[in-house]
Protein backbone atom coordinates (compact mmCIF):
# COMPACT_ATOMS: atom_id res chain seq x y z
CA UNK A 1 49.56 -10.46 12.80
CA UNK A 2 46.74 -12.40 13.75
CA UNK A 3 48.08 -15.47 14.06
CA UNK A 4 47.37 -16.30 17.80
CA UNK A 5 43.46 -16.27 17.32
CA UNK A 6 43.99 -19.35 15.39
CA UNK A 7 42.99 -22.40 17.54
CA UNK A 8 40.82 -20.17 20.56
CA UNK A 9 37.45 -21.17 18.70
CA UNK A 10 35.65 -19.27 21.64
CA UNK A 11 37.07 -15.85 20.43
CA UNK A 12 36.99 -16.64 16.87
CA UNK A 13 33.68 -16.74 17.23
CA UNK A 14 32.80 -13.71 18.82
CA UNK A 15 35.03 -11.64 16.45
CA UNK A 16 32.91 -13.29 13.45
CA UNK A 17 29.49 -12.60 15.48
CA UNK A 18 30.94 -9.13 15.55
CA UNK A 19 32.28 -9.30 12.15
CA UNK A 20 29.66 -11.17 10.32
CA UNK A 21 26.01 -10.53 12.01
CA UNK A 22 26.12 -6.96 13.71
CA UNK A 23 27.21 -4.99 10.63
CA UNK A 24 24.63 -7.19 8.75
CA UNK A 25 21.56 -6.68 11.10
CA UNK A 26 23.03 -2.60 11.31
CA UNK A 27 23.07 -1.93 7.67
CA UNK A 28 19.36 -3.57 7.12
CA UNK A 29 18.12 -1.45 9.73
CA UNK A 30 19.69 1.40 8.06
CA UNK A 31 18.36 0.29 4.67
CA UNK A 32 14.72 0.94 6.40
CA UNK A 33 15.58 4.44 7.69
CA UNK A 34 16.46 5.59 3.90
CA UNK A 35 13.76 4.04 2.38
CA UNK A 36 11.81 5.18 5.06
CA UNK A 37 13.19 8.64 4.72
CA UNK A 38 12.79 8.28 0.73
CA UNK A 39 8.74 7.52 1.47
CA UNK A 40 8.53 10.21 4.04
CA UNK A 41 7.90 7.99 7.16
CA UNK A 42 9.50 9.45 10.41
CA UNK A 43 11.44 7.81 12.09
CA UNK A 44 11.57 8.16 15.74
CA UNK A 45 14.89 6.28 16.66
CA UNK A 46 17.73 4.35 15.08
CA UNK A 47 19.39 2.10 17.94
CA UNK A 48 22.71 0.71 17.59
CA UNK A 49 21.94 -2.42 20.08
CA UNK A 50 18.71 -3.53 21.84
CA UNK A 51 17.42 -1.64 24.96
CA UNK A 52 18.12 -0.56 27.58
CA UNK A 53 19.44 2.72 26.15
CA UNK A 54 23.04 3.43 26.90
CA UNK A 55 22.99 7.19 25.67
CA UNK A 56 22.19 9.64 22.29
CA UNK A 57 24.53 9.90 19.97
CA UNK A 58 22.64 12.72 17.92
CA UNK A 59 20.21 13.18 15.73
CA UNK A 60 19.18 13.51 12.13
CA UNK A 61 16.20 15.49 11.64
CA UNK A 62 13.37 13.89 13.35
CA UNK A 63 15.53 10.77 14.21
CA UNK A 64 17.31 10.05 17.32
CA UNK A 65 20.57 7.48 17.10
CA UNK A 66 20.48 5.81 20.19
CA UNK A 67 23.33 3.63 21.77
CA UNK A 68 22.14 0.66 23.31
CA UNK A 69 23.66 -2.18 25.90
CA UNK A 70 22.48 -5.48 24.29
CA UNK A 71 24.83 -5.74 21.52
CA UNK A 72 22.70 -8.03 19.11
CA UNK A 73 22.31 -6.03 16.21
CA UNK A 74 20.17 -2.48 15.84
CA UNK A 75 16.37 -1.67 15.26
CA UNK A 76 14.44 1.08 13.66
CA UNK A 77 11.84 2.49 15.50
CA UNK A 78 8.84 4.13 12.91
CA UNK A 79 6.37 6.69 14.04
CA UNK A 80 2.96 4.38 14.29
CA UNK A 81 4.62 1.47 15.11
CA UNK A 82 6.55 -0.08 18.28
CA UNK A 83 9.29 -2.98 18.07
CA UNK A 84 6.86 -5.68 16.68
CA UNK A 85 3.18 -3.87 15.67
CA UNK A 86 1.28 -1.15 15.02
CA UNK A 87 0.08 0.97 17.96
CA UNK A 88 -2.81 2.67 18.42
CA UNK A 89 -3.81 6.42 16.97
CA UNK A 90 -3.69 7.84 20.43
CA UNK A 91 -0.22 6.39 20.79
CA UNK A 92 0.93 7.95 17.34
CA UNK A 93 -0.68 11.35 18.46
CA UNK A 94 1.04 11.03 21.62
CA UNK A 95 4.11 10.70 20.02
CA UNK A 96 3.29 13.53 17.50
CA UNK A 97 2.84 15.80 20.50
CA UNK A 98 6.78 14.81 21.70
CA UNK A 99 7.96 15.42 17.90
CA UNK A 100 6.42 19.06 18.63
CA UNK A 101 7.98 19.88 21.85
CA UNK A 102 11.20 18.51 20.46
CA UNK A 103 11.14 20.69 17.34
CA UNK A 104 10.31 23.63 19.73
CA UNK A 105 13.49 23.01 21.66
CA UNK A 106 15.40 22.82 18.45
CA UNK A 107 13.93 26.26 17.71
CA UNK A 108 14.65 27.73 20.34
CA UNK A 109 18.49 26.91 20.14
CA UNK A 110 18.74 27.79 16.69
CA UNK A 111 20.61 31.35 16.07
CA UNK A 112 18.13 33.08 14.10
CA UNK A 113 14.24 32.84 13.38
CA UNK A 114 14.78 31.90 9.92
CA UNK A 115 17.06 28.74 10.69
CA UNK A 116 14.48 27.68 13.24
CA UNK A 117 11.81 27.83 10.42
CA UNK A 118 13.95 26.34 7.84
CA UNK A 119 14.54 22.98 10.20
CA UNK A 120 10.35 22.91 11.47
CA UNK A 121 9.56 23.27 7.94
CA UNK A 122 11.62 20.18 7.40
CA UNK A 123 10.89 17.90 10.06
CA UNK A 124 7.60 19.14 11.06
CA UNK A 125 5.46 17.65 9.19
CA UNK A 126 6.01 13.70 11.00
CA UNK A 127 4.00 10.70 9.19
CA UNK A 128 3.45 7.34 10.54
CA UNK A 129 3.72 4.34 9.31
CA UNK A 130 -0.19 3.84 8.42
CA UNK A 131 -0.50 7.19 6.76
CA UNK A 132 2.09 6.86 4.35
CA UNK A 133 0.66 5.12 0.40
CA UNK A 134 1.01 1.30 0.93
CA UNK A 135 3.49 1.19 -2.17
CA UNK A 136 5.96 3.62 0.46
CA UNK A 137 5.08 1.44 2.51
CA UNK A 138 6.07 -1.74 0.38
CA UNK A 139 9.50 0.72 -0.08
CA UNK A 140 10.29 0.71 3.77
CA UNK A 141 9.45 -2.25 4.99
CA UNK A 142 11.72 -3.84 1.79
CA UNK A 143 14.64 -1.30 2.43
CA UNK A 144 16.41 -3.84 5.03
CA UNK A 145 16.53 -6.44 2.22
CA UNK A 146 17.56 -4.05 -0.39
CA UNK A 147 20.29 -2.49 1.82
CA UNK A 148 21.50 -6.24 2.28
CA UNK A 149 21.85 -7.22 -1.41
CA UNK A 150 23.58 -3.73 -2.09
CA UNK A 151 25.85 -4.14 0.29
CA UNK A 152 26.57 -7.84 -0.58
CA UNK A 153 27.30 -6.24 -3.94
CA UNK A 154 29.56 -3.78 -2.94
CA UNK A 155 31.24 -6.64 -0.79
CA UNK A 156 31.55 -8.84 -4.06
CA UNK A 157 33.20 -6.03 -6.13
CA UNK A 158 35.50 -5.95 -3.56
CA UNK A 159 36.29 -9.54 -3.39
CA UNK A 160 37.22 -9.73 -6.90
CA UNK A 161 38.93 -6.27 -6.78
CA UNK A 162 41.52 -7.80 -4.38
CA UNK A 163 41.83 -11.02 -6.27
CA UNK A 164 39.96 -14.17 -7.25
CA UNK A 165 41.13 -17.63 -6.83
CA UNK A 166 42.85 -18.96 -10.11
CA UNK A 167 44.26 -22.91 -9.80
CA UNK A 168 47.88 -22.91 -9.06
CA UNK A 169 48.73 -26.48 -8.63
CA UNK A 170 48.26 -29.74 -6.82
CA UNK A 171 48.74 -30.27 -3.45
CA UNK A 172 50.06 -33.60 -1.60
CA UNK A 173 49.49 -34.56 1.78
CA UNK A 174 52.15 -36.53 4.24
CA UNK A 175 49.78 -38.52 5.90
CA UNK A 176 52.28 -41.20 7.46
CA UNK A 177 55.86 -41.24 7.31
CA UNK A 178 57.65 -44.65 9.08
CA UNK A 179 60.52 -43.93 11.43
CA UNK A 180 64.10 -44.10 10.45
CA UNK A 181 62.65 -44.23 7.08
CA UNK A 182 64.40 -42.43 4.06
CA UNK A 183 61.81 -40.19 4.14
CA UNK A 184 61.65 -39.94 8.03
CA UNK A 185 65.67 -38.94 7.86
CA UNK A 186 65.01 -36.42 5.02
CA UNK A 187 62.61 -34.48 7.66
CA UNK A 188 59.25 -35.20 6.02
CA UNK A 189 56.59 -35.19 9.09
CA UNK A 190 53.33 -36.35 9.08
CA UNK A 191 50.43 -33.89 7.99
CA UNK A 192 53.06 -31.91 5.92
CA UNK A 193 51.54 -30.54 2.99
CA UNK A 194 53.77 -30.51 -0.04
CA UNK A 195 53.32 -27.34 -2.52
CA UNK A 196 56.37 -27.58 -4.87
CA UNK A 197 58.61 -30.17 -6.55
CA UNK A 198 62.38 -28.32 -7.17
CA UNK A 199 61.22 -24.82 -7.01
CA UNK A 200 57.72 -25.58 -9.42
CA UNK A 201 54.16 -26.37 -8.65
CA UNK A 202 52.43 -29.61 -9.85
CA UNK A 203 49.21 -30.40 -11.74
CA UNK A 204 48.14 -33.60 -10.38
CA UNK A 205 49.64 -36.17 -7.62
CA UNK A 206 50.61 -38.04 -10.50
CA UNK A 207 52.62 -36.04 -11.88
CA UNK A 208 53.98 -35.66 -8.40
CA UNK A 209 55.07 -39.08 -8.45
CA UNK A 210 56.22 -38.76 -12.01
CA UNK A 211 58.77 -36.11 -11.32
CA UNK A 212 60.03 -37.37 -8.13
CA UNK A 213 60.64 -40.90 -9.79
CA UNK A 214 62.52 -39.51 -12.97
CA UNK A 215 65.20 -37.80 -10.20
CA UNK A 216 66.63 -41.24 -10.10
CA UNK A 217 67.93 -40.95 -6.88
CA UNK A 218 69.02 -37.52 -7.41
CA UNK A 219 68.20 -34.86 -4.63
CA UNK A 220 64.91 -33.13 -4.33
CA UNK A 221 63.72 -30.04 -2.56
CA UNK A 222 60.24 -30.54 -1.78
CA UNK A 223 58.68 -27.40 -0.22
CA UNK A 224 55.85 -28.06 2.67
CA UNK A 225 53.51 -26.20 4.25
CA UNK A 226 53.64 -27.61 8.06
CA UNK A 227 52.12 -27.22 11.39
CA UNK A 228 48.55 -24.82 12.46
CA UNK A 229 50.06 -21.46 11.23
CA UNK A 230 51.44 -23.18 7.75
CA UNK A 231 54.91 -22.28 7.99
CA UNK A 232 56.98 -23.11 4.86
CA UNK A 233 60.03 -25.76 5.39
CA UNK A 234 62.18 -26.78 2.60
CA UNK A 235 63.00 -30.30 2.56
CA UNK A 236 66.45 -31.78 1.00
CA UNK A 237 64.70 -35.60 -0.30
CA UNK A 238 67.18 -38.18 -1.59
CA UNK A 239 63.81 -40.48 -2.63
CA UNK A 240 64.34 -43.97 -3.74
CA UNK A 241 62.39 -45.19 -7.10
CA UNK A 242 58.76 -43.94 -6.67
CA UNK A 243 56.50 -44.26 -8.92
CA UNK A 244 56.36 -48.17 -9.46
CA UNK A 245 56.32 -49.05 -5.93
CA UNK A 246 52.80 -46.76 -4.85
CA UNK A 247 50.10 -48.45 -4.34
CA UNK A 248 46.62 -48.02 -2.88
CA UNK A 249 47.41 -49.19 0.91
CA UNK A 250 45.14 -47.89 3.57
CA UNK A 251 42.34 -45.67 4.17
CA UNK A 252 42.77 -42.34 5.31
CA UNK A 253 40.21 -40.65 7.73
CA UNK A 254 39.76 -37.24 7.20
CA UNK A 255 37.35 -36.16 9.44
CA UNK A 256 35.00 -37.68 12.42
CA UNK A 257 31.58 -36.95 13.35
CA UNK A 258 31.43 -35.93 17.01
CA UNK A 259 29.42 -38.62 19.13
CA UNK A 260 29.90 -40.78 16.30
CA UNK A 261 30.97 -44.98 16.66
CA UNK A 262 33.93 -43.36 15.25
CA UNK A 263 34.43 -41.00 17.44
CA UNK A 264 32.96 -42.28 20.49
CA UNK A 265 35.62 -45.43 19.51
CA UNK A 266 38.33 -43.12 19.61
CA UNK A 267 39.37 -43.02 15.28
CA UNK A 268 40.68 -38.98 14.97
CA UNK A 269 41.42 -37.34 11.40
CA UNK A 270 44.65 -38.67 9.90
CA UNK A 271 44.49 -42.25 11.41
CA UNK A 272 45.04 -45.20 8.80
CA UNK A 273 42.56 -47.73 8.78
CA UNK A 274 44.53 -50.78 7.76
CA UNK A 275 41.95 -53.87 8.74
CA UNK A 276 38.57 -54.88 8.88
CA UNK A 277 38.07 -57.81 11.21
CA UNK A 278 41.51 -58.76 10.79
CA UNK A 279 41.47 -58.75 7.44
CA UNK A 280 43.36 -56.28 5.41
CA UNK A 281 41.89 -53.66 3.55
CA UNK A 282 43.13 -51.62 0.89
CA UNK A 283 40.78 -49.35 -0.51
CA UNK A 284 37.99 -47.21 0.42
CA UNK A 285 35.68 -49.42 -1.79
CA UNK A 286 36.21 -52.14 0.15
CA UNK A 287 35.95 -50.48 3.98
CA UNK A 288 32.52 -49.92 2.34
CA UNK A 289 31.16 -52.81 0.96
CA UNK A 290 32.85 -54.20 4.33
CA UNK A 291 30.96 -51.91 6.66
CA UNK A 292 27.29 -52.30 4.63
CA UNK A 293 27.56 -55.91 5.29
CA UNK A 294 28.01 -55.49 9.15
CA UNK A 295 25.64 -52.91 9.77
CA UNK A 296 24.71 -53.14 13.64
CA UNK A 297 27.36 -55.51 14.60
CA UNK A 298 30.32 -54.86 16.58
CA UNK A 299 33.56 -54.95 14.62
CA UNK A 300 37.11 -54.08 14.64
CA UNK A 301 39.59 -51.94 12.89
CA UNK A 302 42.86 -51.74 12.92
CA UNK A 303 44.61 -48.54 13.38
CA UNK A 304 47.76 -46.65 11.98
CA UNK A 305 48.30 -43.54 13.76
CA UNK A 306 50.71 -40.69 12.80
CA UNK A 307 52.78 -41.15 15.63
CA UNK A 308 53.38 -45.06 14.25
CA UNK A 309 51.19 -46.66 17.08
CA UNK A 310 49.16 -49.44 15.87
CA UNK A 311 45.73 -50.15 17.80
CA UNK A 312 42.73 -51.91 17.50
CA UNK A 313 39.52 -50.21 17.83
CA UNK A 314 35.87 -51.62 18.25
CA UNK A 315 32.77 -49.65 17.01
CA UNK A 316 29.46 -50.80 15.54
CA UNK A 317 28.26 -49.12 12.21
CA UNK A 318 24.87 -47.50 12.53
CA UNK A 319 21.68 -49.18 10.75
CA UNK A 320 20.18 -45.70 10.56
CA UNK A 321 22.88 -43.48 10.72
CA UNK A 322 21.78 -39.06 10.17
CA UNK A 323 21.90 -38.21 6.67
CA UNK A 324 25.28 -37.30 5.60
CA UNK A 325 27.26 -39.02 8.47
CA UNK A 326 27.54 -42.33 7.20
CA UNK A 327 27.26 -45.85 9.23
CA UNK A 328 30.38 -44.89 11.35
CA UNK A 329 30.88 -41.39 11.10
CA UNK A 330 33.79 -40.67 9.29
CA UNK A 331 35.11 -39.01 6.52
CA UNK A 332 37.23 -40.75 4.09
CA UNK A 333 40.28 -41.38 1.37
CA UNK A 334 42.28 -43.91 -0.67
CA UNK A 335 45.98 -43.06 0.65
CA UNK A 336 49.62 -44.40 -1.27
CA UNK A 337 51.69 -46.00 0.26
CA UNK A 338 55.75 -45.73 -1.44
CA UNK A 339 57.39 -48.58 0.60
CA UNK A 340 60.77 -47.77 -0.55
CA UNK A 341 60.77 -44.24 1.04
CA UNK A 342 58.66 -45.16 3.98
CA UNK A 343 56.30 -42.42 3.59
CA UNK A 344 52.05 -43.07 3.23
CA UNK A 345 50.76 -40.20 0.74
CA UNK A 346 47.56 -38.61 0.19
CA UNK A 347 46.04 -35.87 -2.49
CA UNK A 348 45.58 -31.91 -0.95
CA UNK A 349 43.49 -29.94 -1.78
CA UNK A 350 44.41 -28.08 -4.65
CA UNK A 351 46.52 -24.50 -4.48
CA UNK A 352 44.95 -21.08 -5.56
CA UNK A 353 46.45 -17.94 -6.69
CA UNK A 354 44.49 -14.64 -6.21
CA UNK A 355 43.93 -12.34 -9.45
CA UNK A 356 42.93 -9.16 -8.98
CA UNK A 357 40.20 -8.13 -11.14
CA UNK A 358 39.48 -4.96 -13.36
CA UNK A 359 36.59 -2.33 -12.12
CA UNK A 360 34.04 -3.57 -14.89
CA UNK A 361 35.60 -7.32 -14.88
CA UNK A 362 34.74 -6.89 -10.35
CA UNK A 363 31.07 -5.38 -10.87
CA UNK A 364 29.81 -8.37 -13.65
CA UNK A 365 31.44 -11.07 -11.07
CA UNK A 366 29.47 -9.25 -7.99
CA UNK A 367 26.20 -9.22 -10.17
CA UNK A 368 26.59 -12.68 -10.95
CA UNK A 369 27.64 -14.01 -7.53
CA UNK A 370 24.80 -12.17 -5.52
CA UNK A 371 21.99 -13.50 -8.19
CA UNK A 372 23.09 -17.00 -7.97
CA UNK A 373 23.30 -16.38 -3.98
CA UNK A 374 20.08 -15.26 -3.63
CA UNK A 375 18.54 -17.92 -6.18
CA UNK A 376 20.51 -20.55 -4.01
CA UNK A 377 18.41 -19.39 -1.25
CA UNK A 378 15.39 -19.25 -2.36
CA UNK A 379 16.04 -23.13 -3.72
CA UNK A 380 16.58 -24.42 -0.50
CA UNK A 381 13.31 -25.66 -0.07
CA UNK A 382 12.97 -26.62 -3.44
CA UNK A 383 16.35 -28.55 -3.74
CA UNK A 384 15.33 -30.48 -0.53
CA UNK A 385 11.76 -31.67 -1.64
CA UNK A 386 13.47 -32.62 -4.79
CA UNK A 387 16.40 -34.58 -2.59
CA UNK A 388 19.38 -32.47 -4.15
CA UNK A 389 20.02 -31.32 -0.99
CA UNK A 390 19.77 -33.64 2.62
CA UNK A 391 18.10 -32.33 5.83
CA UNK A 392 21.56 -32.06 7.11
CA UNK A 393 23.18 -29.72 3.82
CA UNK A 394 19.92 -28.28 4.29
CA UNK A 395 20.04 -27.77 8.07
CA UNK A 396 18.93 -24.39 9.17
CA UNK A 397 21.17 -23.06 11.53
CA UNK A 398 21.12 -20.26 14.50
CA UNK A 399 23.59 -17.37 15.21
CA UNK A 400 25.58 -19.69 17.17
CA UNK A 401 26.18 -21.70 14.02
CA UNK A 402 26.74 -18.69 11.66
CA UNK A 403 29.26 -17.60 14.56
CA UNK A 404 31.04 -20.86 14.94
CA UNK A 405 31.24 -21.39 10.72
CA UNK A 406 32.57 -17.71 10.71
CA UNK A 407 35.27 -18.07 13.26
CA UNK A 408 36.63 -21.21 11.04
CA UNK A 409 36.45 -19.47 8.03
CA UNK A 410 38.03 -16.27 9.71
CA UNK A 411 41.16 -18.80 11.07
CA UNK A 412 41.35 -19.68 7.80
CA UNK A 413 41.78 -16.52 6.60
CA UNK A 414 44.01 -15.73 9.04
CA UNK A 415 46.34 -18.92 7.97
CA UNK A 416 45.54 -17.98 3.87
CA UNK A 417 46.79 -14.16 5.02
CA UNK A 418 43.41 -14.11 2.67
CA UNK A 419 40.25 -11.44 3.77
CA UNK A 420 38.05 -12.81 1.06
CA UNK A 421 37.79 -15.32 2.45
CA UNK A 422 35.70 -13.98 5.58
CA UNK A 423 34.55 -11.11 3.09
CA UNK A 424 32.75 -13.51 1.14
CA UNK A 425 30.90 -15.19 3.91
CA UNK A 426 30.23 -11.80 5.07
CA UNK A 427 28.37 -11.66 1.90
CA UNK A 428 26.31 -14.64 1.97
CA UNK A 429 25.09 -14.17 5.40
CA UNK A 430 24.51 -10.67 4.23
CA UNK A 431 22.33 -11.87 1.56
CA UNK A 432 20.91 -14.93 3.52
CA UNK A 433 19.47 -11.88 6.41
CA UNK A 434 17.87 -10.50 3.49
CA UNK A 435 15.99 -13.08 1.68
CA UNK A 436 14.69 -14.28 5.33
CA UNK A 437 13.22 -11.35 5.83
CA UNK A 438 11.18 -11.42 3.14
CA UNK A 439 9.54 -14.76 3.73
CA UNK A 440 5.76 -14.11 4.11
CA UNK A 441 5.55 -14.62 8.03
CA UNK A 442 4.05 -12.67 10.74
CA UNK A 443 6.84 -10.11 12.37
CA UNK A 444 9.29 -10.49 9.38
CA UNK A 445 9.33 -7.78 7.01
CA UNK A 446 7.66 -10.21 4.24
CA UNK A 447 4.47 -11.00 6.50
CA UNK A 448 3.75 -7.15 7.18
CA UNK A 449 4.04 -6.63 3.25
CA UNK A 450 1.26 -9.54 2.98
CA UNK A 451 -0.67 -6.71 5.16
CA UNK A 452 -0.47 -4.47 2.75
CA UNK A 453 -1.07 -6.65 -0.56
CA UNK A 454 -4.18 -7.52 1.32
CA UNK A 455 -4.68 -4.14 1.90
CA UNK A 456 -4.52 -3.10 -1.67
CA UNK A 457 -6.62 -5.85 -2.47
CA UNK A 458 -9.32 -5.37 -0.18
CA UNK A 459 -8.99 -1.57 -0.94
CA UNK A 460 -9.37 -1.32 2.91
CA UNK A 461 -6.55 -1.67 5.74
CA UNK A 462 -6.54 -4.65 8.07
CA UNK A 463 -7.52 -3.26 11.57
CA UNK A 464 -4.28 -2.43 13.50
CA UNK A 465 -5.28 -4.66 16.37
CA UNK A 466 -5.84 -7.79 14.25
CA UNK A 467 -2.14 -7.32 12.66
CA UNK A 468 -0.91 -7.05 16.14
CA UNK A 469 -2.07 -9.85 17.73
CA UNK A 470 -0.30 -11.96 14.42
CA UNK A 471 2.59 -10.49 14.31
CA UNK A 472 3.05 -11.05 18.41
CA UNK A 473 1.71 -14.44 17.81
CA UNK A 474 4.28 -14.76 14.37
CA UNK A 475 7.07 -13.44 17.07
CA UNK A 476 6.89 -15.47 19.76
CA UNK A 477 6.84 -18.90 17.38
CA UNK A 478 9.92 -17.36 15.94
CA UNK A 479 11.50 -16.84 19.03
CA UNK A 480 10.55 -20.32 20.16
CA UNK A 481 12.08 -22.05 16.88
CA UNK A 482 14.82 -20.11 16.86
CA UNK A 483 15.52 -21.49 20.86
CA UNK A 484 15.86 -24.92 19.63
CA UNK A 485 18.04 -23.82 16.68
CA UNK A 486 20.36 -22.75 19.06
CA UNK A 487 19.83 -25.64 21.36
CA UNK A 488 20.60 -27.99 18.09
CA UNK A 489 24.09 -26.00 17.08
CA UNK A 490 24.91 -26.00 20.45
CA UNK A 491 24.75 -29.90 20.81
CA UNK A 492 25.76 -30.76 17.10
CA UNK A 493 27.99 -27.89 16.48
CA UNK A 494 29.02 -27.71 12.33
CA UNK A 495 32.64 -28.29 11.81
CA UNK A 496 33.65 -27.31 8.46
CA UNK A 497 36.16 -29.86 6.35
């Protein structure tokens, strides 16, 4: 039903900033107005969006949900405090004075005296931020978090309520198929994806190969996926003998770094890299070694592409390439080649079946999955001192990025007819929202519950100008790195394998 959003990456990735971040952002912002409520901090607003206020939607005891016109997420806005600090005690008993004028308009609509003292008696009594206990405190400004692992959780039993992935079988990839070939007449195409031998999935390639050899020239069906929506094609394959004449041929690229000396050389994913220099390569061990030893100088490759056009490309292999790119810039694989059917080969990624789970079996797997996600990010840094993980798998990454990664994973979805898919990444981000917030900076929720350690500590509260001024301060360096986060996913944009 979705179908044509696959391939507009624009839109895909405003459906998965509206998918993915909003609801996120919303639900931590309602996770503060119920712990808030829980601690007995009023609340003065809940906006849906940033200002400038669009209209009221209604209100909820002391609290006013707003509607807002810069759709970037939602905010709670605490007696005692504005968007960022706390303000002064005139400005709380200012707005004490407004929470009394607006519970004497609510009494005054009410239908009898005793409903209008039943509501004062329940929202009159309005407590700021500073006044509440610091451990209520420690409760609201944690409630975003909280509301972001819960809901991750809920997501998770989900997930595994509609089915986890289970291995189904092997998967082999058409990457070339010569023309007027045996293979070319049977119909096979190149990037057709072949799922089933006869009617019956496959374990491994090899077996594969096995299978199709012991037909001994009889007739096979070979069902493919093909083509950006993954239709499936039944094709009738008379093959000649197989498995003794494969052999390791050519080197498959299966993906290119943009602004790469791939790229900017013109190699795209699916070429066949059949020479180095003129001489004839093989295997991906030996575009290596052959690559290492001409690091900086210009060479050539010869190309196969999937049309059958041969070229010859020139490119120099970087000295110091970015982690994780390699000296050219290219992802790669060892691809078959079965001369006697005309067709190059190369191993898919392997098929899944989705298993729906039982209640209990869905609520382990969600308590599992959101502990190890949360562990995984709080071992970021860890995991990159250590060199487990490069700057790049390590890169952080702006809305822009999340949006971009969530409108592939959502076209994915789409092609997999699959929503956990974009559920799970839902999840993650979910979680990820929550975890940053409790890093101990100034103007996250973590740096104003450092306040209020110290606060316990000192058995004294900071003074409510000297948090200000940090958390502005925090704020606006924030803002700043989060500008060239944006500026970086804009230029190197993430393209998932």
């Amino acid at each position: 039903m979705l179908e044509f959003l696959v391939g507009n990456d624009f839109l895909l990735s405003i459906i998965a900033f509206a998918l993915v971040l909003i609801p996120a952002v919303i639900i931590h912002e309602f996770g503060h107005l119920l712990a808030a409520k829980a601690a007995g901090i009023t609340i003065l607003e809940f906006g849906i969006g940033f200002p400038p206020r669009a209209l009221k939607l209604f209100r909820w005891g002391e609290t006013e949900f707003t509607l807002n016109w810069i759709p970037l997420g939602g905010f709670v806005l605490p007696l005692g405090e504005d968007f960022v600090k706390p303000v002064s005690e005139e400005q709380v008993q200012r707005d004490k004075v407004k929470l009394e004028a607006r519970y004497s308009e609510d009494q005054a609509k009410e239908k009898s005296a005793d409903e209008a003292a039943e509501r004062v008696r329940k929202i009159a009594k309005p407590m700021s931020v500073n006044e509440a206990k610091p451990l209520s405190r420690i409760l609201f400004m944690a409630g975003g978090a909280l509301a972001n692992f819960v809901s991750a959780f809920l997501l998770f039993i989900v997930i595994a309520l509609i089915g986890l992935p289970q291995f189904a079988g092997a998967r082999v990839t058409v990457a070339y198929v010569t023309p007027d070939s045996p293979a070319a007449v049977a119909g096979l195409q190149a990037r057709d994806v072949i799922e089933k031998l006869n009617g019956e999935n496959f374990n491994t390639p090899e077996e594969f190969f096995s299978r199709l050899d012991s037909l001994d020239g009889e007739t096979a069906t070979l069902t493919v996926r093909r083509g950006a929506e993954g239709e499936f094609v039944e094709v009738q394959f008379p093959p000649q003998a197989v498995d003794n004449a494969l052999q390791e041929s050519y080197v498959w690229v299966m993906a290119v770094v943009e602004d790469s000396p791939a790229a900017n050389a013109g190699l795209a994913p699916g070429d066949l890299i059949t020479s180095f220099n003129g001489e004839t390569i093989t295997s991906t061990d030996e575009l290596i070694q052959l690559t290492n030893a001409h690091l900086g100088q210009e060479v050539m490759l010869g190309i196969l592409r999937i049309d059958g056009t041969e070229e010859t490309v020139t490119l120099t292999p970087r000295v110091n390439p970015p982690e994780g790119q390699g000296a050219m810039g290219i992802s790669i694989n060892v691809a078959l080649t079965d001369a006697a059917n005309g067709v190059v080969y190369q191993e898919g990624a392997p098929q899944a079946i989705y298993v729906p789970q039982s209640l209990p079996t869905a609520i382990s797997y969600a308590a599992q999955r959101t502990s190890e996600a949360i562990g995984m990010v709080l071992r970021l840094p860890i995991d990159l001192l250590s060199g487990r993980l490069t700057p790049e798998e390590a890169r952080p990454v702006s809305i822009v990025a999340i949006s971009n990664i969530g409108g592939q994973i959502f076209a994915e979805s789409i092609q997999q007819n699959q929503p956990t898919l974009i559920l799970n990444y839902i999840a993650l981000i979910s979680i990820a929202l929550g975890v940053t917030n409790l890093l101990p900076l100034p103007a996250l929720d973590g740096g104003r519950i450092v306040f209020v350690l110290l606060e316990i500590v000192r058995g004294r509260p900071i003074k409510p100008e000297f948090e200000g001024v940090i958390h502005l301060v925090g704020l606006a360096l924030l803002l700043s790195v989060a500008v060239v986060f944006i500026l970086n996913d804009i230029i190197n944009p993430i393209v998932l394998p």
